[in-house]
N, C-alpha and C. Protein backbone atom coordinates (compact mmCIF):
# COMPACT_ATOMS: atom_id res chain seq x y z
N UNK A 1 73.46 124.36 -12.03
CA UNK A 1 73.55 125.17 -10.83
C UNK A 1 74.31 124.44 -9.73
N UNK A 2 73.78 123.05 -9.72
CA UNK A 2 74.49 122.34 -8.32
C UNK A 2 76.22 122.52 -8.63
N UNK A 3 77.03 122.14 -9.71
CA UNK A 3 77.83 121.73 -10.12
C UNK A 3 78.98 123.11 -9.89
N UNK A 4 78.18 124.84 -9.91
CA UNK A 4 78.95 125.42 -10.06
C UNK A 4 79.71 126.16 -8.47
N UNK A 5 80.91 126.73 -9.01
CA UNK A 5 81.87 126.44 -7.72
C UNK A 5 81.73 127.54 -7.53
N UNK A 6 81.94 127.56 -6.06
CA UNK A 6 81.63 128.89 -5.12
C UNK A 6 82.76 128.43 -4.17
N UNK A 7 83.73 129.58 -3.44
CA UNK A 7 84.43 129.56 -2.17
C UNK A 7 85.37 128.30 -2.57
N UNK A 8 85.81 127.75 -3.34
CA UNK A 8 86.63 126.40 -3.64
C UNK A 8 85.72 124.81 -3.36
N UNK A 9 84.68 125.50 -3.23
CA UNK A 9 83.56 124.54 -3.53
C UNK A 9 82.33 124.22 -4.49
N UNK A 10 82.01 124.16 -4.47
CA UNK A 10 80.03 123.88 -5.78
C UNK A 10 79.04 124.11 -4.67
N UNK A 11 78.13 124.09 -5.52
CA UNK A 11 76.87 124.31 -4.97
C UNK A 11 76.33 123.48 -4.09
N UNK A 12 76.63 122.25 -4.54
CA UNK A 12 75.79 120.79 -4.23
C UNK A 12 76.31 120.71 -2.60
N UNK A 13 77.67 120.63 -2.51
CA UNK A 13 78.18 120.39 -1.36
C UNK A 13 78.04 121.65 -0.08
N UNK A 14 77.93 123.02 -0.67
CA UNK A 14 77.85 124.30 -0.06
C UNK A 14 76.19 124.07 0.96
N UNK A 15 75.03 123.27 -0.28
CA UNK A 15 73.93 123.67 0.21
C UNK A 15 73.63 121.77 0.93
N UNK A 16 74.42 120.95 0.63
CA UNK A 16 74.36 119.79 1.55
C UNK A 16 74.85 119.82 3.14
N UNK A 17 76.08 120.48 3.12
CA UNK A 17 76.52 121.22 4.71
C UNK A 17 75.60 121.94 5.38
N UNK A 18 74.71 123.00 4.33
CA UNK A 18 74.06 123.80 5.43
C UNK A 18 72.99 123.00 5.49
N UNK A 19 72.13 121.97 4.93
CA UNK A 19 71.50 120.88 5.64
C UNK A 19 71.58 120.37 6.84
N UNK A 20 72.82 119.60 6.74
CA UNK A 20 73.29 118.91 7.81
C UNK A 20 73.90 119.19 9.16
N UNK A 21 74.18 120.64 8.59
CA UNK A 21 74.25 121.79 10.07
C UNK A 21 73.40 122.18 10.65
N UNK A 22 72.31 121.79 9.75
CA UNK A 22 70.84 122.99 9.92
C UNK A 22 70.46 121.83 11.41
N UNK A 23 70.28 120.46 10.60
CA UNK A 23 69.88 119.15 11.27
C UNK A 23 70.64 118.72 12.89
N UNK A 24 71.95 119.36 12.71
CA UNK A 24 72.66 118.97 13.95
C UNK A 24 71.99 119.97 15.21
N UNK A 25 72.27 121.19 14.26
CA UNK A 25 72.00 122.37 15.30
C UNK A 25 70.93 122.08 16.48
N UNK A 26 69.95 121.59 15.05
CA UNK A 26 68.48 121.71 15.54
C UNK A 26 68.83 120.10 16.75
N UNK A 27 69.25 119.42 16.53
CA UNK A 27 69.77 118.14 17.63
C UNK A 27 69.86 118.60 18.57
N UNK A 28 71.41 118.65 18.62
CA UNK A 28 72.50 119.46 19.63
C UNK A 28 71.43 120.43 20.67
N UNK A 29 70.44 121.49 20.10
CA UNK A 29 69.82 122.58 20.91
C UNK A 29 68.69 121.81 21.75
N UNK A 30 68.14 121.08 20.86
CA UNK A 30 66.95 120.48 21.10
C UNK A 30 67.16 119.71 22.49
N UNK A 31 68.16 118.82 22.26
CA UNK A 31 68.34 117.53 23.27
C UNK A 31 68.87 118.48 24.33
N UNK A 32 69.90 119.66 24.14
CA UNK A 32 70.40 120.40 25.39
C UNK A 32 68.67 121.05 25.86
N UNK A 33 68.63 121.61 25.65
CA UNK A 33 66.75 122.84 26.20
C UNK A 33 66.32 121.55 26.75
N UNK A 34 66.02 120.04 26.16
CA UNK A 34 64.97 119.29 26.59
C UNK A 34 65.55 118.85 27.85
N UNK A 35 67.23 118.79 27.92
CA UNK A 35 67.25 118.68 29.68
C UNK A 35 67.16 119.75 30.14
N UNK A 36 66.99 120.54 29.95
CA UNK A 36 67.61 122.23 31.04
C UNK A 36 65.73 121.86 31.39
N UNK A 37 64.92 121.92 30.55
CA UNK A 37 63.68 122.29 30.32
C UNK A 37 62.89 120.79 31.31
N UNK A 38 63.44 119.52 31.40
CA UNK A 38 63.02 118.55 31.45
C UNK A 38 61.86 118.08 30.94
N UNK A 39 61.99 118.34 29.71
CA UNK A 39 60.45 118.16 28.70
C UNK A 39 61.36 118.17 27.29
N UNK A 40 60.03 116.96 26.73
CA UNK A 40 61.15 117.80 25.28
C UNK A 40 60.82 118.94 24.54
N UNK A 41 61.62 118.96 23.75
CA UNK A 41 61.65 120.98 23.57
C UNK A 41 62.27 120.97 22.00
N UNK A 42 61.23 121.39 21.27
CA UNK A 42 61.25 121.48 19.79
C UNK A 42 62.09 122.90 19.76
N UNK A 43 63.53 123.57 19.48
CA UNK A 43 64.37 124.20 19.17
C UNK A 43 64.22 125.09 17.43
N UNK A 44 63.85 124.31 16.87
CA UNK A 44 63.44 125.02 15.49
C UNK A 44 62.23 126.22 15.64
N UNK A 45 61.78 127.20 14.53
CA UNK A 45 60.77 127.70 14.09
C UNK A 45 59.69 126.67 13.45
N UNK A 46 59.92 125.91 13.17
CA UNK A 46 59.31 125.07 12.01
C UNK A 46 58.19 123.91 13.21
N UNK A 47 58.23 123.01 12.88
CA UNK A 47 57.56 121.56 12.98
C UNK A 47 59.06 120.58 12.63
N UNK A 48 59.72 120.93 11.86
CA UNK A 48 60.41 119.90 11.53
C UNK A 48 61.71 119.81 11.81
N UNK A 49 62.80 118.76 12.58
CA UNK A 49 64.03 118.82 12.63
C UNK A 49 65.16 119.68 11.96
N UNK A 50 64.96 121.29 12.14
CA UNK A 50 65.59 122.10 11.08
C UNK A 50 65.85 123.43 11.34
N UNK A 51 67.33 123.93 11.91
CA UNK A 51 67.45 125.00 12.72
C UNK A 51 68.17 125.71 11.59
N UNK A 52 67.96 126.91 10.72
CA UNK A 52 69.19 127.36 9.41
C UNK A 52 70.13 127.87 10.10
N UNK A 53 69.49 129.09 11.45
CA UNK A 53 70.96 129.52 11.74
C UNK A 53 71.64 128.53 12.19
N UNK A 54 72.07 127.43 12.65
CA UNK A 54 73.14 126.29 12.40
C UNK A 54 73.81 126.48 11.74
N UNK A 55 72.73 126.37 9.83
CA UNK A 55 73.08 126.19 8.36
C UNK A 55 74.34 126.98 7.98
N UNK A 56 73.98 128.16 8.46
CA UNK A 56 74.28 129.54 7.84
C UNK A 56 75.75 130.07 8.80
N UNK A 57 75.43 129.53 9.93
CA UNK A 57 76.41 129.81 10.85
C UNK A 57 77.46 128.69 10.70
N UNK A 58 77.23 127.80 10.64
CA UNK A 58 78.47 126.33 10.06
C UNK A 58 79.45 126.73 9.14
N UNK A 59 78.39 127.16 7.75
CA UNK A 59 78.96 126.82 6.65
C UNK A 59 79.60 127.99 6.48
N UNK A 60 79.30 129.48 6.63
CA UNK A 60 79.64 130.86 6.38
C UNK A 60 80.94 130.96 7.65
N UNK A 61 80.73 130.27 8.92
CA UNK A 61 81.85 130.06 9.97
C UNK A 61 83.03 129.67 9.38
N UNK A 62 82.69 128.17 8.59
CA UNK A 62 84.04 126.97 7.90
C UNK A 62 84.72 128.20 7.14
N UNK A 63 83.69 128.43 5.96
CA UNK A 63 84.25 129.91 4.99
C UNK A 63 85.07 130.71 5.50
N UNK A 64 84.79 131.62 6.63
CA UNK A 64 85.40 132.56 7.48
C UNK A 64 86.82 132.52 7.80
N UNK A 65 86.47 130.91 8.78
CA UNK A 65 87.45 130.67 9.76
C UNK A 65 88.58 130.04 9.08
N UNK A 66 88.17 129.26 7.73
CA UNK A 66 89.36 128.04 7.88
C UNK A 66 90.73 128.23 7.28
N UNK A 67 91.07 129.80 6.93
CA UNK A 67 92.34 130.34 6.71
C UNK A 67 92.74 130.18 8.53
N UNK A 68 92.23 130.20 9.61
CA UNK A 68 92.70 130.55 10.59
C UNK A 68 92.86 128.97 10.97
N UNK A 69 92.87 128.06 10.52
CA UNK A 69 92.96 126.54 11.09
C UNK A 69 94.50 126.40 11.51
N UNK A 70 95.46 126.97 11.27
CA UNK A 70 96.45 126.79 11.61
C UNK A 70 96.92 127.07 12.79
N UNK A 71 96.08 128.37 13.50
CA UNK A 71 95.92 128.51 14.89
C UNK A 71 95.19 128.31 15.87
N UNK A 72 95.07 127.40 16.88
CA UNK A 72 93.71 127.37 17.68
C UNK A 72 92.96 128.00 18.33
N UNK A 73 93.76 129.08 18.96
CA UNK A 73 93.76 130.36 19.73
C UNK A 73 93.47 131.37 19.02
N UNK A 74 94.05 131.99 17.77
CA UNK A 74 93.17 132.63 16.89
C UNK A 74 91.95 132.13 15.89
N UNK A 75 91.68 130.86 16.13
CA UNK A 75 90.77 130.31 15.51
C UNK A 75 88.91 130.46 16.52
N UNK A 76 89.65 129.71 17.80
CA UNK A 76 88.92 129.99 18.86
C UNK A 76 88.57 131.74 19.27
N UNK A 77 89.22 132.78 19.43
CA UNK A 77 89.10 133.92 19.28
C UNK A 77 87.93 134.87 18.38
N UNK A 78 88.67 134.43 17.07
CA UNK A 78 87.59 134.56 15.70
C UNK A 78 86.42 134.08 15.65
N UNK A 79 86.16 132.93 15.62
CA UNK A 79 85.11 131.88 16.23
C UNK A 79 84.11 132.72 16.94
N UNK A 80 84.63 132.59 18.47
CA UNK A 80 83.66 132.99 19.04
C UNK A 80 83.12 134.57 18.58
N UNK A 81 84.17 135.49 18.41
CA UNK A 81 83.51 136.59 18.19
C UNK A 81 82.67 136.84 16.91
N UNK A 82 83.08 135.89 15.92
CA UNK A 82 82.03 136.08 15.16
C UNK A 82 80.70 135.51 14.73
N UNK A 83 80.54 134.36 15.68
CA UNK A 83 79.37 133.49 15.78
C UNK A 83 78.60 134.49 17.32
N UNK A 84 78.82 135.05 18.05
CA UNK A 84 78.67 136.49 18.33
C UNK A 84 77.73 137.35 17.94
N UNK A 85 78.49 137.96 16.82
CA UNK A 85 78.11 139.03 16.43
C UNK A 85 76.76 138.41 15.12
N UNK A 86 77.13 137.52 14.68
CA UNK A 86 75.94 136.77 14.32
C UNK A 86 74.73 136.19 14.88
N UNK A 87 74.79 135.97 16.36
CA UNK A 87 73.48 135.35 16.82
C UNK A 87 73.31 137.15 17.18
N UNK A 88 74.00 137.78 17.36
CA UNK A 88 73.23 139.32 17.82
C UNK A 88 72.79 139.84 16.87
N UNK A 89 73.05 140.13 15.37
CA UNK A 89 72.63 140.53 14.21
C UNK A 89 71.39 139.45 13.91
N UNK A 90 71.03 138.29 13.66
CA UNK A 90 70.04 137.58 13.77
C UNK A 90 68.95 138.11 14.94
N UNK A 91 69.31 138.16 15.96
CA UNK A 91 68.38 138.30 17.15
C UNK A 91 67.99 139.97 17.05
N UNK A 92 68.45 140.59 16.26
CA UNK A 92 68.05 142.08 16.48
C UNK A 92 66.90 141.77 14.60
N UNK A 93 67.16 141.26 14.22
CA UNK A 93 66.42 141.30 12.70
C UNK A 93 65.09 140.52 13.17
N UNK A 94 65.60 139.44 14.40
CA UNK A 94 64.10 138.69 14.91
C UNK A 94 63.34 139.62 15.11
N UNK A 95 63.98 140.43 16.13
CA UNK A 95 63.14 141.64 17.09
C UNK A 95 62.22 142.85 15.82
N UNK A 96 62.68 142.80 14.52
CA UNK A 96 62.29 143.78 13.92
C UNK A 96 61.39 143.07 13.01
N UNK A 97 61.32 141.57 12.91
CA UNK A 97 60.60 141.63 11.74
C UNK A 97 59.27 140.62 12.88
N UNK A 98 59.69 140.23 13.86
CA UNK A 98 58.64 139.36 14.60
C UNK A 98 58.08 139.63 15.90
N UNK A 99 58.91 140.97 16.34
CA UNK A 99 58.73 141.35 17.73
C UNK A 99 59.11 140.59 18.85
N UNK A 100 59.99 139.31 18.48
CA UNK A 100 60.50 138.54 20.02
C UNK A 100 61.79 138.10 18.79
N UNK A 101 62.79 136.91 20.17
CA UNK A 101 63.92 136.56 19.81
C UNK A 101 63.28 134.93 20.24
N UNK A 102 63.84 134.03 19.37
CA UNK A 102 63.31 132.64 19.92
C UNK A 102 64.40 132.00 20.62
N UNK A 103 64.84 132.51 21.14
CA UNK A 103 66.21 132.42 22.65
C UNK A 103 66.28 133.28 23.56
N UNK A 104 66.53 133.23 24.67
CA UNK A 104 66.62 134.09 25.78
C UNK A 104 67.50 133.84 26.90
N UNK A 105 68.63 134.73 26.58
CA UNK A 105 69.46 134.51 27.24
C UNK A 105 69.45 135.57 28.98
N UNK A 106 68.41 136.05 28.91
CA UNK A 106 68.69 136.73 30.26
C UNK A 106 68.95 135.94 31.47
N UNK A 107 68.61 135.29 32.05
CA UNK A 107 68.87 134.11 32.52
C UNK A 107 70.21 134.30 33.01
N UNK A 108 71.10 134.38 32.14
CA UNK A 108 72.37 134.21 32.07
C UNK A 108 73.44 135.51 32.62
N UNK A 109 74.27 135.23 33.30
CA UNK A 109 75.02 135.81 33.50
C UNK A 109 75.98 136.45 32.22
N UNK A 110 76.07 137.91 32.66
CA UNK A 110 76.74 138.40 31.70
C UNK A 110 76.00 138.35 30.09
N UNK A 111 74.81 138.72 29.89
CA UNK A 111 74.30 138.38 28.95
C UNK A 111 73.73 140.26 28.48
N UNK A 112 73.70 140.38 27.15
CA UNK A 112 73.32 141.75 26.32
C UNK A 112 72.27 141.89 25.83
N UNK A 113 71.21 142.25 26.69
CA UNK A 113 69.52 141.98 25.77
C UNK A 113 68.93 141.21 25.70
N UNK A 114 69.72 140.13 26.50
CA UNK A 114 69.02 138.90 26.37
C UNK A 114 69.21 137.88 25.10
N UNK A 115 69.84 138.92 24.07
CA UNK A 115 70.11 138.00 22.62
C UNK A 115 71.52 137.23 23.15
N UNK A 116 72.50 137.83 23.39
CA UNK A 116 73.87 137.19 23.67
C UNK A 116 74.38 137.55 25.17
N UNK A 117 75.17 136.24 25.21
CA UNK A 117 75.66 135.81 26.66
C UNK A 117 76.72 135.27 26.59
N UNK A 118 77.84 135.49 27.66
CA UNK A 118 79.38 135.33 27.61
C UNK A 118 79.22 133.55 27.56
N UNK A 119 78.04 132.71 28.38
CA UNK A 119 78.48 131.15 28.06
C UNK A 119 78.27 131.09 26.85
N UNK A 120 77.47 131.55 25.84
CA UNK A 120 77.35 131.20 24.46
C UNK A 120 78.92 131.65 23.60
N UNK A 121 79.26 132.90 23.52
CA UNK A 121 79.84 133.21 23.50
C UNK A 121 81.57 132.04 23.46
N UNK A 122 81.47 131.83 24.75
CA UNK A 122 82.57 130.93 25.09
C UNK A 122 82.59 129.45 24.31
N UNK A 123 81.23 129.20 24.13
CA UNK A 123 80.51 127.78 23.52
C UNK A 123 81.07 127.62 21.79
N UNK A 124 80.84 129.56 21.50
CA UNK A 124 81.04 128.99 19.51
C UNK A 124 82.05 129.02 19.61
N UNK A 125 83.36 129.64 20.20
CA UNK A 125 84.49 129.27 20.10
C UNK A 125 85.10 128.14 19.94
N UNK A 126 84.36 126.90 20.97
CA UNK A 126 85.22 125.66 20.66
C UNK A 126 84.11 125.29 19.58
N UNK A 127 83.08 125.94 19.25
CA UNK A 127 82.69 125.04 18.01
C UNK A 127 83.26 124.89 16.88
N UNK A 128 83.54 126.42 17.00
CA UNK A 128 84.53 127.16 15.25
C UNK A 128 85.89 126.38 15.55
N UNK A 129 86.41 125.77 16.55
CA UNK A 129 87.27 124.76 16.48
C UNK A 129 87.08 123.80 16.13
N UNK A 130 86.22 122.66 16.55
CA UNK A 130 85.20 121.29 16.29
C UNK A 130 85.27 121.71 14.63
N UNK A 131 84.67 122.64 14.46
CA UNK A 131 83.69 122.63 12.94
C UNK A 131 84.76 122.95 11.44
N UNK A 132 86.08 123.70 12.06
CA UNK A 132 87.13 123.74 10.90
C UNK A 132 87.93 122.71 11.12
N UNK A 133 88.25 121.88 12.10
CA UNK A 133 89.47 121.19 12.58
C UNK A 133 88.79 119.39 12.20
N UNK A 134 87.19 119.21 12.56
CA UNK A 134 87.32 118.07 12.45
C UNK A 134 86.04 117.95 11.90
N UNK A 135 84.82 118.40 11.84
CA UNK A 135 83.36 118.22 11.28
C UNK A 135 83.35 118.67 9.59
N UNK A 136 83.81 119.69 9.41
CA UNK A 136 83.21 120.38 8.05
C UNK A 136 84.02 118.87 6.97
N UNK A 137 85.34 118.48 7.39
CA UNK A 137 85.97 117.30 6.74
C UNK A 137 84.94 115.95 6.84
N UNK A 138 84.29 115.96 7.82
CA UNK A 138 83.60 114.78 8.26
C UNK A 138 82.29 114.66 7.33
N UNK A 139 81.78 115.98 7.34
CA UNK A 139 80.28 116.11 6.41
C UNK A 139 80.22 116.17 5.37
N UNK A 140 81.55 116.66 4.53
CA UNK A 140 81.83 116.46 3.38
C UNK A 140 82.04 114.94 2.66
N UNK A 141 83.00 114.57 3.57
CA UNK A 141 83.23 113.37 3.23
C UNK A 141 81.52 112.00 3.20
N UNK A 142 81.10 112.66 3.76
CA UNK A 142 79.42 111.74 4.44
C UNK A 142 78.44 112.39 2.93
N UNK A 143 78.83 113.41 2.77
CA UNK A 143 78.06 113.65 1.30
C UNK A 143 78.67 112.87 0.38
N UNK A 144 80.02 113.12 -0.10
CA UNK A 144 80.79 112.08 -1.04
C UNK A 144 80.28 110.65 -0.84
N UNK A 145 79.91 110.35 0.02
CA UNK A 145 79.82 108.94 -0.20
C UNK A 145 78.52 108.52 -0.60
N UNK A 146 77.59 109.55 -0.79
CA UNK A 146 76.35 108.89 -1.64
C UNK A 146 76.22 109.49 -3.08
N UNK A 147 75.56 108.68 -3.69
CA UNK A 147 75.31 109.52 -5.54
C UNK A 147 74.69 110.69 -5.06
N UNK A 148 75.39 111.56 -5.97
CA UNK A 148 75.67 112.68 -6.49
C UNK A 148 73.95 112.98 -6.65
N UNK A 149 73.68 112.26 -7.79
CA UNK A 149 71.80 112.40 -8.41
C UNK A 149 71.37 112.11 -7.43
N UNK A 150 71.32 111.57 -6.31
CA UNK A 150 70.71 111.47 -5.29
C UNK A 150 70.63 112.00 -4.10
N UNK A 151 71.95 112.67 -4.01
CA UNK A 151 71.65 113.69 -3.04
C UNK A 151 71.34 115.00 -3.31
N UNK A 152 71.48 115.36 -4.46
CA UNK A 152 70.54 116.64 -5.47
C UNK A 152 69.44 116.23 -5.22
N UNK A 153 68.83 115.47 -5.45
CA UNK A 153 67.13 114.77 -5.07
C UNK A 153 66.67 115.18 -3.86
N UNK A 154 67.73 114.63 -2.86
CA UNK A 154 67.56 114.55 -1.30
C UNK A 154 67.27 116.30 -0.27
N UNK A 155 68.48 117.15 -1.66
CA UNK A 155 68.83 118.15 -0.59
C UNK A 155 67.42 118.84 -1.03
N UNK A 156 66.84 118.86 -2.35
CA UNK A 156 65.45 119.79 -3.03
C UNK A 156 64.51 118.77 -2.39
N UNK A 157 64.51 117.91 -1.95
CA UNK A 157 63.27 117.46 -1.53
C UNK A 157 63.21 118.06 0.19
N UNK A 158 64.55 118.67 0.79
CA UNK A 158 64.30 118.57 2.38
C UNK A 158 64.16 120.29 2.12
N UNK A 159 64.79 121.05 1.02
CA UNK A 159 64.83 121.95 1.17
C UNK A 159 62.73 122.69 0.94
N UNK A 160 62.59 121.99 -0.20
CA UNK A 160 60.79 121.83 -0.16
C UNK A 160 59.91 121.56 1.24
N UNK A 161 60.52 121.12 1.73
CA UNK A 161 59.45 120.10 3.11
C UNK A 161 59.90 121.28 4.28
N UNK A 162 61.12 122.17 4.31
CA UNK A 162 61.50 123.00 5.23
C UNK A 162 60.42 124.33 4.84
N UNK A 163 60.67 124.93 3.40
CA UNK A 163 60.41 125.67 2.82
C UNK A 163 58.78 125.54 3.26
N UNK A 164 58.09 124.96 2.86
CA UNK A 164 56.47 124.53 3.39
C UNK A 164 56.31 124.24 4.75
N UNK A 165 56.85 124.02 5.56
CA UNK A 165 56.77 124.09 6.76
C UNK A 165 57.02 125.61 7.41
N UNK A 166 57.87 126.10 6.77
CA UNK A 166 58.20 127.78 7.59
C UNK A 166 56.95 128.53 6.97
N UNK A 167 56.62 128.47 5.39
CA UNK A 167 55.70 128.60 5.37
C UNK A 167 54.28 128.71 6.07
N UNK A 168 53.75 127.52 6.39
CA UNK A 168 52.67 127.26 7.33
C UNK A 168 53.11 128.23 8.71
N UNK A 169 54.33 128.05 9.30
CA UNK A 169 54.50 128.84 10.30
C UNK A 169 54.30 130.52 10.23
N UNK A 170 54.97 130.68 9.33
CA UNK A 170 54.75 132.48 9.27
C UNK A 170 53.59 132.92 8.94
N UNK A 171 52.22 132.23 8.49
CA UNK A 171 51.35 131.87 7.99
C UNK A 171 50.82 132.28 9.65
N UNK A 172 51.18 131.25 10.33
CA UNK A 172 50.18 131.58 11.59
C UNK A 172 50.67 132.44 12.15
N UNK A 173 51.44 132.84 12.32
CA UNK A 173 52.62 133.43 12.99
C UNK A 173 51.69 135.42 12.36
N UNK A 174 51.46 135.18 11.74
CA UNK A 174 51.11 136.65 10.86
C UNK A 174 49.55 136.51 11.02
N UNK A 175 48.88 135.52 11.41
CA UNK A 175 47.38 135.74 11.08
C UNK A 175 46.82 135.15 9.85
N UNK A 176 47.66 134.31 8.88
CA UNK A 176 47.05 134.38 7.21
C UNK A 176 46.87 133.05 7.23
N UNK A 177 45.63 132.77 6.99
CA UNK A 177 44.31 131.19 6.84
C UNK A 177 44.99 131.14 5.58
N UNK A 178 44.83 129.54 4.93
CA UNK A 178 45.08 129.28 3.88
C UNK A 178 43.36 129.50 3.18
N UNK A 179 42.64 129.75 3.89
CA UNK A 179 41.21 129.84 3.42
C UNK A 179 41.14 131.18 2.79
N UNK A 180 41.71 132.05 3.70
CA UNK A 180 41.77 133.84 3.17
C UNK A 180 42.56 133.94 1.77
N UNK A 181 43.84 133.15 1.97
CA UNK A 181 44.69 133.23 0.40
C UNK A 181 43.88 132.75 -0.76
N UNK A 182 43.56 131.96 -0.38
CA UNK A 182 42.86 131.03 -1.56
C UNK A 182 41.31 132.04 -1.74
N UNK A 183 40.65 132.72 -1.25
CA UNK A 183 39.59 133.79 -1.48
C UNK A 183 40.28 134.93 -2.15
N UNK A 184 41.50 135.41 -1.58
CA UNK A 184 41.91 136.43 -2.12
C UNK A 184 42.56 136.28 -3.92
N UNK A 185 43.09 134.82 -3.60
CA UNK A 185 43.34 134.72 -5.25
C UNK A 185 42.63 134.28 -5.93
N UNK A 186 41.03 134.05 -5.86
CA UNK A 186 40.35 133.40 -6.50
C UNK A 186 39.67 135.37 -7.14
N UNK A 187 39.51 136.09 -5.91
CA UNK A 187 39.38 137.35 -6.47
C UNK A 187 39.72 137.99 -7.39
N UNK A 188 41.33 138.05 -7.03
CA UNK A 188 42.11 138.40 -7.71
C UNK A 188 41.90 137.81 -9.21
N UNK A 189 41.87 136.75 -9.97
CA UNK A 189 41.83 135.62 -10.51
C UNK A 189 40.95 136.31 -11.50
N UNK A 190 39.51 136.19 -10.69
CA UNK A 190 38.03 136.90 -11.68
C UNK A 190 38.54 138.21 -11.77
N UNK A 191 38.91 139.09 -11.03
CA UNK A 191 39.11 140.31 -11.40
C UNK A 191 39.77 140.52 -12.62
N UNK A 192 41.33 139.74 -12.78
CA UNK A 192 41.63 139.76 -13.50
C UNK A 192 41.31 139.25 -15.13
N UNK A 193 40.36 138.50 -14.68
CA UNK A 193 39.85 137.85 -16.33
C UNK A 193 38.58 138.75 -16.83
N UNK A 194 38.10 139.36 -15.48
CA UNK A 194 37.02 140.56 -16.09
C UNK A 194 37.43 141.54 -16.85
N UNK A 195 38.84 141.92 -16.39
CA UNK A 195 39.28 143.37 -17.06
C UNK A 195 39.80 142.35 -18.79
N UNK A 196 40.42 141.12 -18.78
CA UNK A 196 40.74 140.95 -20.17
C UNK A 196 39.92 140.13 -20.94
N UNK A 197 39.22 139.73 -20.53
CA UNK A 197 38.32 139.05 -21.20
C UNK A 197 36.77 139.34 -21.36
């Protein structure tokens, strides 16, 4: 699976970027909120150093954009409008599956619902520059340089520790005890061995 190629890439490297995007994002947001906020200020859903839309927005951006690397101005253009229309499609799926957005841009001048705002807006533009012109080369190259078997190891072991952590969150987030699951499948469990056995 790691090995096979997607977009002029493999797997291994596709799902090591959106790691390491996931990890910056969650930086980059964190350390910005903890000054705006003057406190520090955990930026993820999770417990743990780990923002996906970063992931998802990096790596599906590089994908997008990097036929447009030849122009900066249509790169920057594209960019922003479609990192855009992505934090607004994200922030409307928040609103439907959780009842809030975990950003809030009202605050802001020139801002739509509060999900998107012309400084953000203005912000992915030079990112989708940064991120085709000089990062997506940089993170690649920072994966290449460790074994291969080991960063397959690395990316299923962070992708496990994320995975169980959002877990636990939606968990509380919904009301559901690990005490209730574990009653309900122990039910489930006898029920089921009554009817076959």
């Amino acid at each position: 699976m790691w090995a096979r190629e997607m977009f002029d890439t493999d797997v291994y490297h596709l799902i090591a970027a959106f790691i390491i995007y996931s990890i910056l994002g969650w930086t980059v947001e964190s350390i910005y909120m903890s000054l705006c906020n003057r406190r520090l200020t955990n930026r993820g859903f999770g417990r743990g150093p780990f923002c996906p839309i970063y992931g998802f927005g990096g790596v599906i951006g590089y994908l997008l954009l990097r036929p447009l690397g030849g122009s900066l101005i249509r790169l920057y253009l594209a960019g922003a409008l479609v990192a855009t229309l992505f934090e607004y499609l994200v922030g409307r799926l928040m609103l439907k599956l959780f009842g809030e957005v975990w950003w809030d841009y009202n605050e802001k001048p020139l801002n739509y619902q509060g999900i998107i705002c012309l400084e953000s807006t203005i912000a992915w533009g030079f990112y989708a520059i940064i991120i085709v012109t000089f990062l997506h080369g940089r993170i690649l190259g920072l994966v290449d340089r460790y074994d291969r078997v080991w960063g397959i190891r690395c990316c299923k072991l962070v992708i496990a520790l994320v995975t169980v952590d959002y877990l636990l969150r939606l968990m509380k987030i919904f009301n559901i005890s690990l005490k209730q699951q574990k009653e309900r499948l122990t039910d489930a469990y006898r029920s089921f061995r009554t009817r076959w056995y």
